[in-house]
C-alpha atoms as a PDB file:
ATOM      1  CA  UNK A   1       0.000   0.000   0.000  1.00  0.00           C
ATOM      2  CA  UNK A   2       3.006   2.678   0.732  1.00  0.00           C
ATOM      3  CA  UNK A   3       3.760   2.046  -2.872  1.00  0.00           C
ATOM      4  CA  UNK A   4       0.751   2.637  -4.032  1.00  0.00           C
ATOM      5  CA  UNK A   5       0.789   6.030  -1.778  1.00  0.00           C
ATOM      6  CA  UNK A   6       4.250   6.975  -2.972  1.00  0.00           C
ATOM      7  CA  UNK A   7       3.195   6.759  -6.369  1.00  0.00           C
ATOM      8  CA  UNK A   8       0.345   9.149  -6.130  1.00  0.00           C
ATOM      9  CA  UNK A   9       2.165  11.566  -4.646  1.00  0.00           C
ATOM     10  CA  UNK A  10       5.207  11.795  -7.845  1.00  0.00           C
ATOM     11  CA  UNK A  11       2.283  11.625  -9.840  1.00  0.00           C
ATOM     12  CA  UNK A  12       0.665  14.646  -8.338  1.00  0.00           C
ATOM     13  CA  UNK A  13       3.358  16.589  -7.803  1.00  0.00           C
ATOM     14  CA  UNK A  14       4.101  16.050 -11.677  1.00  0.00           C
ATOM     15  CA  UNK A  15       1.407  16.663 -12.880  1.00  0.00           C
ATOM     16  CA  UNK A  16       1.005  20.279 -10.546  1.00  0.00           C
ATOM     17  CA  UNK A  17       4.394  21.054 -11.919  1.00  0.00           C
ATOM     18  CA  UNK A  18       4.855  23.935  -9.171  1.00  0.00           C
ATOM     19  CA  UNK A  19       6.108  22.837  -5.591  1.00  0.00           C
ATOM     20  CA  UNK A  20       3.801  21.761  -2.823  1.00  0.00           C
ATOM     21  CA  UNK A  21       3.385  21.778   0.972  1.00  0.00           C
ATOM     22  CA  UNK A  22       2.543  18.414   3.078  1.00  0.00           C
ATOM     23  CA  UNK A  23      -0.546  20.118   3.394  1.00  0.00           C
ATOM     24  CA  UNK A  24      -1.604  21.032   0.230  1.00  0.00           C
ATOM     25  CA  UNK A  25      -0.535  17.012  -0.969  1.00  0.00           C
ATOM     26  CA  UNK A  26      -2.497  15.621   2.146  1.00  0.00           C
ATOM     27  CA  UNK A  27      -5.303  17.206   0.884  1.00  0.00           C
ATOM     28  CA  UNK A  28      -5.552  16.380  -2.635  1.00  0.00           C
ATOM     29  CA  UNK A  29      -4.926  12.856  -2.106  1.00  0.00           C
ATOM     30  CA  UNK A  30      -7.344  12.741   0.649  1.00  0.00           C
ATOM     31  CA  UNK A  31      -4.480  11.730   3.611  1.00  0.00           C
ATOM     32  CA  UNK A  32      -3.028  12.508   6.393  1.00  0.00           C
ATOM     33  CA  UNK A  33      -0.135  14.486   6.927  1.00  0.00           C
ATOM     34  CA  UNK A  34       1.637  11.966   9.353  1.00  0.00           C
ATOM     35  CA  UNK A  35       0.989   9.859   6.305  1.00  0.00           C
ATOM     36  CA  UNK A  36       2.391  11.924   3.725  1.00  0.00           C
ATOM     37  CA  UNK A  37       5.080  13.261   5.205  1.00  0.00           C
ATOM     38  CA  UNK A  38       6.547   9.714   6.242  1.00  0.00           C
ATOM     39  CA  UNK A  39       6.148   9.087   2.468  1.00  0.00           C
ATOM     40  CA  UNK A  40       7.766  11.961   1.158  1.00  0.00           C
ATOM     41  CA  UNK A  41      10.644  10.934   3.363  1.00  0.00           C
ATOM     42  CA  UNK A  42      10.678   7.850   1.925  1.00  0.00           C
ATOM     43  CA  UNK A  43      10.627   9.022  -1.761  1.00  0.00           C
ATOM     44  CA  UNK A  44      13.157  11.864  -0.918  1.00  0.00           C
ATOM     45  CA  UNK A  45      15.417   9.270   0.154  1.00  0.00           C
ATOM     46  CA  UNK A  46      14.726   7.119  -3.305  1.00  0.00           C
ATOM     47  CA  UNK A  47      15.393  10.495  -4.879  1.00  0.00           C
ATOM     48  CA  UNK A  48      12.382  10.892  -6.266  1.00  0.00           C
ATOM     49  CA  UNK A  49      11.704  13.876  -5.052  1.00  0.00           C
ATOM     50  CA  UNK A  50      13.234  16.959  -4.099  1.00  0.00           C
ATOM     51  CA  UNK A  51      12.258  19.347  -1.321  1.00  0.00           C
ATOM     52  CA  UNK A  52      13.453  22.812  -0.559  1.00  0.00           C
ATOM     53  CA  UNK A  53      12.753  24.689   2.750  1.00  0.00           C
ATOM     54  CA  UNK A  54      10.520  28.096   2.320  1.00  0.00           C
ATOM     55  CA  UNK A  55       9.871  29.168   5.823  1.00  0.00           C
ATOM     56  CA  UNK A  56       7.483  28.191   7.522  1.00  0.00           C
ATOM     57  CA  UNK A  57       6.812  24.987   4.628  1.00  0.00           C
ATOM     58  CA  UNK A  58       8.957  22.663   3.501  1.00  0.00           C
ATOM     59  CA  UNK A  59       8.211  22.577   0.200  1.00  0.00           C
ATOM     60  CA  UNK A  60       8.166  19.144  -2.520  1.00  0.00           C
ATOM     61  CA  UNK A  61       8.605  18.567  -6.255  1.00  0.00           C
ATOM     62  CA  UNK A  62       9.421  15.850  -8.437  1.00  0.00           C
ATOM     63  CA  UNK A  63      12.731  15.073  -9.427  1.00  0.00           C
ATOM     64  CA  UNK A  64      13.123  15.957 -13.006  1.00  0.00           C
ATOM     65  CA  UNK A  65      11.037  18.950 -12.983  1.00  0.00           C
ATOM     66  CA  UNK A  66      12.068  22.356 -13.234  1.00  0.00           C
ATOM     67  CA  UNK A  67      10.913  25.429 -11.392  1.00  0.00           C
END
């Protein structure tokens, strides 16, 4: 199921094409944020995506894409 999880997130974050707070991903994909953020740790770590800190968010993109 974390697959499954980690895979919607690249895809929405690729598809949005601009960077993106826990938040904002937890609610588009109908989760938590304790959920999404342990997956966007684990996809960070797979480098799949990239995350940049913009006080106060931590913001997330896909690898790959530009902006």
């Amino acid at each position: 199921m974390s697959e499954k999880i980690e895979d919607s997130i690249v895809e929405l974050l690729q598809n949005n094409k601009e960077e993106m707070f826990i938040a904002e991903i937890a609610k588009h994909l109908n989760l938590s944020s304790a959920t999404v953020s342990k997956n966007l740790g684990i996809l960070e770590a797979k480098g799949r995506v990239i995350s940049r800190i913009r006080k106060p968010y931590k913001l997330y993109r896909a690898k790959g894409l530009l902006g």
